[in-house]
Every structure is written in structure tokens, then in C-alpha cells.
C-alpha atoms as a PDB file:
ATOM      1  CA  UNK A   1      26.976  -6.785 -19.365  1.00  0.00           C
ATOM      2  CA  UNK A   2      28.028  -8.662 -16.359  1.00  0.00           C
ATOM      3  CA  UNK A   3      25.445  -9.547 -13.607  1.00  0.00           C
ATOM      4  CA  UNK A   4      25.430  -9.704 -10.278  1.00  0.00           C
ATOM      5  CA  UNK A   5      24.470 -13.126  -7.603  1.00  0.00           C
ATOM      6  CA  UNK A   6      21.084 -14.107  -5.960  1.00  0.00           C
ATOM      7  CA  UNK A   7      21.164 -14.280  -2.482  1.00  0.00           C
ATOM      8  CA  UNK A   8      19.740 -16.983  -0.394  1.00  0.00           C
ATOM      9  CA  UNK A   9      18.201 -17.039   3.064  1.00  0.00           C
ATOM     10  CA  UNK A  10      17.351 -20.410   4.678  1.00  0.00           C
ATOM     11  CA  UNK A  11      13.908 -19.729   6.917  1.00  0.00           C
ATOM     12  CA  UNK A  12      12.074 -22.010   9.231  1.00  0.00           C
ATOM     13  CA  UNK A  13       8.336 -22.660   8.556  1.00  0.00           C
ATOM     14  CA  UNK A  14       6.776 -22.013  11.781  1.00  0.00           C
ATOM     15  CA  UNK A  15       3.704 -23.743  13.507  1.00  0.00           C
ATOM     16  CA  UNK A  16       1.814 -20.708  13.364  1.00  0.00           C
ATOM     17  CA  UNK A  17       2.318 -19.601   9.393  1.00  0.00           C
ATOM     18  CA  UNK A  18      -0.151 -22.584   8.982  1.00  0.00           C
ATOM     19  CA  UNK A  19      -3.933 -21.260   8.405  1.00  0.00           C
ATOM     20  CA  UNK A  20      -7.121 -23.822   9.068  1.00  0.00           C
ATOM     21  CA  UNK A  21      -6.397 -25.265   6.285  1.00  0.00           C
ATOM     22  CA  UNK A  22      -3.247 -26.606   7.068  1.00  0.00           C
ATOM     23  CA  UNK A  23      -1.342 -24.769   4.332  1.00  0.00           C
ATOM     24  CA  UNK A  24       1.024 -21.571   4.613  1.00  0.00           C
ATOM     25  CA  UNK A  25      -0.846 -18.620   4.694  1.00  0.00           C
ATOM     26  CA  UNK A  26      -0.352 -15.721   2.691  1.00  0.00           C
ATOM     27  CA  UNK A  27       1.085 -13.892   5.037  1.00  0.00           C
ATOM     28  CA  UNK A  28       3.515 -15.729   6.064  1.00  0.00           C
ATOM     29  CA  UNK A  29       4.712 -15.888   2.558  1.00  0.00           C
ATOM     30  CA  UNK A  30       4.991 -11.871   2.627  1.00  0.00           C
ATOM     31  CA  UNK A  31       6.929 -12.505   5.701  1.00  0.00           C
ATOM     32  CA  UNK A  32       9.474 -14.827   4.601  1.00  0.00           C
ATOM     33  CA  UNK A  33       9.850 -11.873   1.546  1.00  0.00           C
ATOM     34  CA  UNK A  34      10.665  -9.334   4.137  1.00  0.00           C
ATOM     35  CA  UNK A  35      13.128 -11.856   5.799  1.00  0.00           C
ATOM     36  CA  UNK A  36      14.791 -12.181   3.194  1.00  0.00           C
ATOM     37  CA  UNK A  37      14.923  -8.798   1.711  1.00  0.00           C
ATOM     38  CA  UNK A  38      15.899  -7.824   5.058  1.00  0.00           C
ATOM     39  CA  UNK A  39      19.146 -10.527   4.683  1.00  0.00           C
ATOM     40  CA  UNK A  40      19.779  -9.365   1.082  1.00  0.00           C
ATOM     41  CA  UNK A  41      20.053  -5.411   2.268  1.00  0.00           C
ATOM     42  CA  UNK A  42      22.565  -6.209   5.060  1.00  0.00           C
ATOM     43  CA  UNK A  43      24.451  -8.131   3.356  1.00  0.00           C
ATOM     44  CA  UNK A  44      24.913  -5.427   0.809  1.00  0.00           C
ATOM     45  CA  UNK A  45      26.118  -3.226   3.848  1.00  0.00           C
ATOM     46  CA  UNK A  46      22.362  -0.840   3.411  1.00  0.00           C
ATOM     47  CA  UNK A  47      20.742  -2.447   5.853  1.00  0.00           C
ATOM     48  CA  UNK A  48      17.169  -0.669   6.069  1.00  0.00           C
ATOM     49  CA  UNK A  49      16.676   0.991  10.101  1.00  0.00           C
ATOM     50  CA  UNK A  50      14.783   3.497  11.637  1.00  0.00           C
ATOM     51  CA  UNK A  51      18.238   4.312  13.047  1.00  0.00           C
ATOM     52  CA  UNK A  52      19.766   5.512   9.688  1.00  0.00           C
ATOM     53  CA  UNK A  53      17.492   8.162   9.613  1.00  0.00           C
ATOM     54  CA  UNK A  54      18.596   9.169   6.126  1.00  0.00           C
ATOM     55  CA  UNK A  55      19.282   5.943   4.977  1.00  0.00           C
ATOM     56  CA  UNK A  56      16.080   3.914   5.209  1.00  0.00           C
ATOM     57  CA  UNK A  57      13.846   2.375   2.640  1.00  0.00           C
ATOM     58  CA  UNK A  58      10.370   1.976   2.533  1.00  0.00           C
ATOM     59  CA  UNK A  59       8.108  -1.046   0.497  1.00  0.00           C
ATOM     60  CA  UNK A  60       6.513   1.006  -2.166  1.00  0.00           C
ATOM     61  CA  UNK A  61       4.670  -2.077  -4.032  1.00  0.00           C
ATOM     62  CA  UNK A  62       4.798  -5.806  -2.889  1.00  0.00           C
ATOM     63  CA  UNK A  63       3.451  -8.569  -5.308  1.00  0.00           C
ATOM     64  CA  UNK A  64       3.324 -12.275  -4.611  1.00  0.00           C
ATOM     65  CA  UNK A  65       2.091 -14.552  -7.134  1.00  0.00           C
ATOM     66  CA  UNK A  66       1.200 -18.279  -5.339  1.00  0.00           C
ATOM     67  CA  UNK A  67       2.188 -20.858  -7.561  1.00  0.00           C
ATOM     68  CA  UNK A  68       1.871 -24.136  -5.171  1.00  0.00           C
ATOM     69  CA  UNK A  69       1.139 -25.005  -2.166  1.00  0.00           C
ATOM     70  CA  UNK A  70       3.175 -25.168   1.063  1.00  0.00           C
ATOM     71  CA  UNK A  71       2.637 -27.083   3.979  1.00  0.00           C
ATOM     72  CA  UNK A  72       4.241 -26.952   7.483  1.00  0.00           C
ATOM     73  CA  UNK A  73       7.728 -29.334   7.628  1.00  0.00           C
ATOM     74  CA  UNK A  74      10.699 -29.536  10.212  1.00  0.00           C
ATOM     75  CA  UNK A  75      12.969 -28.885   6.689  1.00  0.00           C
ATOM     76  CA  UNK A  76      13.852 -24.905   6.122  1.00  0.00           C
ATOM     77  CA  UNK A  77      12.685 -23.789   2.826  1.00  0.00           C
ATOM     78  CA  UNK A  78      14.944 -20.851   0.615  1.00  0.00           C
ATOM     79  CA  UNK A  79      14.304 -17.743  -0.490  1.00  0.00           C
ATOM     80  CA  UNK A  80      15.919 -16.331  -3.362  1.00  0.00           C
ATOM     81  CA  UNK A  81      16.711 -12.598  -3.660  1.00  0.00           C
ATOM     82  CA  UNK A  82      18.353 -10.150  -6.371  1.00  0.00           C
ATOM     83  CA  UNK A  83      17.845  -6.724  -7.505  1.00  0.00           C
ATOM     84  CA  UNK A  84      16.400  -6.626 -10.511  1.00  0.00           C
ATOM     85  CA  UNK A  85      16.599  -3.093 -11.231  1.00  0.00           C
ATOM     86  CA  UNK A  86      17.467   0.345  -9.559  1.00  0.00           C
ATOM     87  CA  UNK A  87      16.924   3.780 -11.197  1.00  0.00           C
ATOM     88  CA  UNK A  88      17.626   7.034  -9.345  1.00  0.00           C
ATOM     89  CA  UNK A  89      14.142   6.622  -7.190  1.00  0.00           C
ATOM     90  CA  UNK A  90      13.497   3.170  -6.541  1.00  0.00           C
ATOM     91  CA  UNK A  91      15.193  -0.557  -6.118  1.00  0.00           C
ATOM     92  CA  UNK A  92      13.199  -3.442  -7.849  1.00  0.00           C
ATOM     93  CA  UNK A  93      13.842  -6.735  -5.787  1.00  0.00           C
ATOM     94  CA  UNK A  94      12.381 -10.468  -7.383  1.00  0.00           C
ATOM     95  CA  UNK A  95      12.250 -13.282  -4.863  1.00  0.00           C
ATOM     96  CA  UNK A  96      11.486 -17.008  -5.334  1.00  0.00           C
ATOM     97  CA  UNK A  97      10.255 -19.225  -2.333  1.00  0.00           C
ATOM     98  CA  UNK A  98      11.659 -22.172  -2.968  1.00  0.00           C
ATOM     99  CA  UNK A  99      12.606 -26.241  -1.561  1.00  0.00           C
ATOM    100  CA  UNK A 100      16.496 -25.396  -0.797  1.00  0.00           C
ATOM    101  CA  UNK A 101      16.787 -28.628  -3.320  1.00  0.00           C
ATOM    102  CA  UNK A 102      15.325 -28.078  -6.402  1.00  0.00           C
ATOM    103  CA  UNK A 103      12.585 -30.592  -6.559  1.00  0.00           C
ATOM    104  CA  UNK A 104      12.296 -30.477 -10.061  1.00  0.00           C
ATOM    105  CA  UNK A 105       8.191 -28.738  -9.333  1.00  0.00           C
ATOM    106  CA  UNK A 106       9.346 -25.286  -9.271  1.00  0.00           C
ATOM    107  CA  UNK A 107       9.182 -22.344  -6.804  1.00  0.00           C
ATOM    108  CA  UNK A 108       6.415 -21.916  -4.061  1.00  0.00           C
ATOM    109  CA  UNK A 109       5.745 -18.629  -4.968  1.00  0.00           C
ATOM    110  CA  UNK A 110       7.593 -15.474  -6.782  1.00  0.00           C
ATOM    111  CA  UNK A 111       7.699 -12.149  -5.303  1.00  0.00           C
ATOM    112  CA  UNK A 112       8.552  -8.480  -6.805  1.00  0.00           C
ATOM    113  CA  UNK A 113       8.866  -5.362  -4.247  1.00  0.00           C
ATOM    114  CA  UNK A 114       9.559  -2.302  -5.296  1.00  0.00           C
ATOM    115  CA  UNK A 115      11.785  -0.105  -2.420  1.00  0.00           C
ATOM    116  CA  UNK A 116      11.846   3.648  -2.204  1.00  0.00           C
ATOM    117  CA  UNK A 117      14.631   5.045  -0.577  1.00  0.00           C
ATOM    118  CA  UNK A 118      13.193   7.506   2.417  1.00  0.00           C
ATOM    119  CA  UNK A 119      14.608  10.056   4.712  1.00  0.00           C
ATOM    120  CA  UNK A 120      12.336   9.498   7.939  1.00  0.00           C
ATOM    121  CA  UNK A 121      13.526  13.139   9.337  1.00  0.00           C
ATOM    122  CA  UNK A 122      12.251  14.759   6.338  1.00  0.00           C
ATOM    123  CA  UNK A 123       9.192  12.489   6.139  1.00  0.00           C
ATOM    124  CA  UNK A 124       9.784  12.490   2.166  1.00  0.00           C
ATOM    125  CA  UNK A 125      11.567   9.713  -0.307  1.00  0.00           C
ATOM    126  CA  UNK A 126      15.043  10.811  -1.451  1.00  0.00           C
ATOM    127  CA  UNK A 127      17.668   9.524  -4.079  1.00  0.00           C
ATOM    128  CA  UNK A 128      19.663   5.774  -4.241  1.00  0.00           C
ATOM    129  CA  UNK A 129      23.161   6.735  -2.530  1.00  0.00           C
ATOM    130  CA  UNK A 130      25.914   6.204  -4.581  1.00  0.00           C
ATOM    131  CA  UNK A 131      27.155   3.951  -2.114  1.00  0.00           C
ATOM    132  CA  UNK A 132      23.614   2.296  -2.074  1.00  0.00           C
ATOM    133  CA  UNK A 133      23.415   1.807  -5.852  1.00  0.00           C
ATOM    134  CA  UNK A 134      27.508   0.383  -5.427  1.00  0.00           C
ATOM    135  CA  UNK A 135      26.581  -1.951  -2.763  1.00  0.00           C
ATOM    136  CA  UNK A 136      23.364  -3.286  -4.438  1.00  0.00           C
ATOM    137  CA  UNK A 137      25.379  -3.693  -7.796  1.00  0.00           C
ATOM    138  CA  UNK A 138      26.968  -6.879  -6.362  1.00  0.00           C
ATOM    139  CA  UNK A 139      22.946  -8.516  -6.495  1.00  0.00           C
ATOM    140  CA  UNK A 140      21.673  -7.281  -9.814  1.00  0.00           C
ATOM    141  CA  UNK A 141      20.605  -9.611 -12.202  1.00  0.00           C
ATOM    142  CA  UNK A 142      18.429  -7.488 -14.410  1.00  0.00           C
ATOM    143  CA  UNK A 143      14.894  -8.746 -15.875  1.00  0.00           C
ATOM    144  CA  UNK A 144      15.568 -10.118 -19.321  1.00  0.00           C
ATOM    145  CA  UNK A 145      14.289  -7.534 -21.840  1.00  0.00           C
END
């Protein structure tokens, strides 16, 4: 089976993603997922708006496991995105946060966020496209069994 690519988004840590104790808070970490997923999506061409009303997607589950600490630095750090899997109801997206040079120490932390497709004028979740499922083919690299 051939797999798809990752896709990487460069982000700035900012001032203010530091908590009191001078480390990246957790949120911010949640953030730089939605940056990125945000990144991956349009450049698949489904970019997630409330102006495709029919076309959105809504985060069903996030999960962030924190592996290390991160501190505030001038230097971007990466995030990297794929789909992992997609069934008729729901896209499965992994991240890793991430030096944009391995570093030999591993990833920051990992993420996994489940997406429902939605259709905001119905108020109810609806299928994958199958223009949605085509597009997000190009970034699947499914979980090993």
C-alpha cells in the first residue's frame, strides 16, 4: 500500500505561550495543533470555514501527550501533521511538536484529533466528501497495525 507525506508547519513560540513557570503551557501546545491542522486542511484544498457551510469540520476528540519540556526561544519549532485514518464519519490526524532539526531527544509532544465532518446549516455531522477523502489521501500515512 502506498502512503501518503507529513506535512510541516514552522510556528513561532510567542512571549505569552509561556506560563509562571517559564515553560510552554498546555495550551499553547493545543494551539500550535490547531495551527497546524489548520495548514494541513488547506493545503489539501478542505480548508475547514464557517463559510463552507456544508463543508466544515468540527474537533470531535483532541489528545496531547507532553513528553518534554519547552521553553520560550527566538527559533520556530515544527509541527508535524498526517492523516492517519479516515472512515466514512471521521478523519484521524497525529501531530508531533517538534525542534525543526532533529535534536536527536525526540518530539515535544504528540497529538491525535479526531475531525467530524459537519454541516453547520443542518446543525448535524455528515459524510467525508469524496473530494475530501481524495484530497486528504495525499497525507495519509496510516497507524502501523
Amino acid at each position: 500500500m502506498s502512503t501518503g507525506r507529513k506535512h510541516r508547519t514552522e510556528i513561532e513560540v510567542r512571549w505569552g505561550d509561556q506560563d509562571a513557570y517559564q515553560h510552554v503551557n498546555n495550551v499553547a501546545y493545543a494551539a500550535y495543533l490547531q495551527e497546524a491542522r489548520a495548514e494541513l486542511l488547506a493545503a489539501a484544498g478542505v480548508r475547514a470555514s464557517a463559510h463552507a457551510r456544508h463543508g466544515t469540520f468540527v474537533v470531535a476528540r483532541l489528545k496531547v501527550n507532553y513528553l518534554r519540556q519547552l521553553t520560550f526561544r527566538p527559533a520556530p519549532i515544527a509541527v508535524t501533521t498526517w492523516v492517519s485514518a479516515m472512515s466514512p464519519a471521521r478523519i484521524t490526524l497525529r501531530s508531533e511538536v517538534h525542534e525543526p532539526v532533529d535534536d536527536g531527544l525526540g518530539p515535544y509532544c504528540t497529538g491525535l484529533t479526531v475531525l467530524v465532518p459537519y454541516d453547520l446549516e443542518e446543525d448535524f455531522p455528515r459524510r467525508v466528501s469524496e473530494e475530501e477523502r481524495t484530497a486528504l489521501s495525499h497525507f495519509l500515512v496510516p497507524d502501523p497495525d
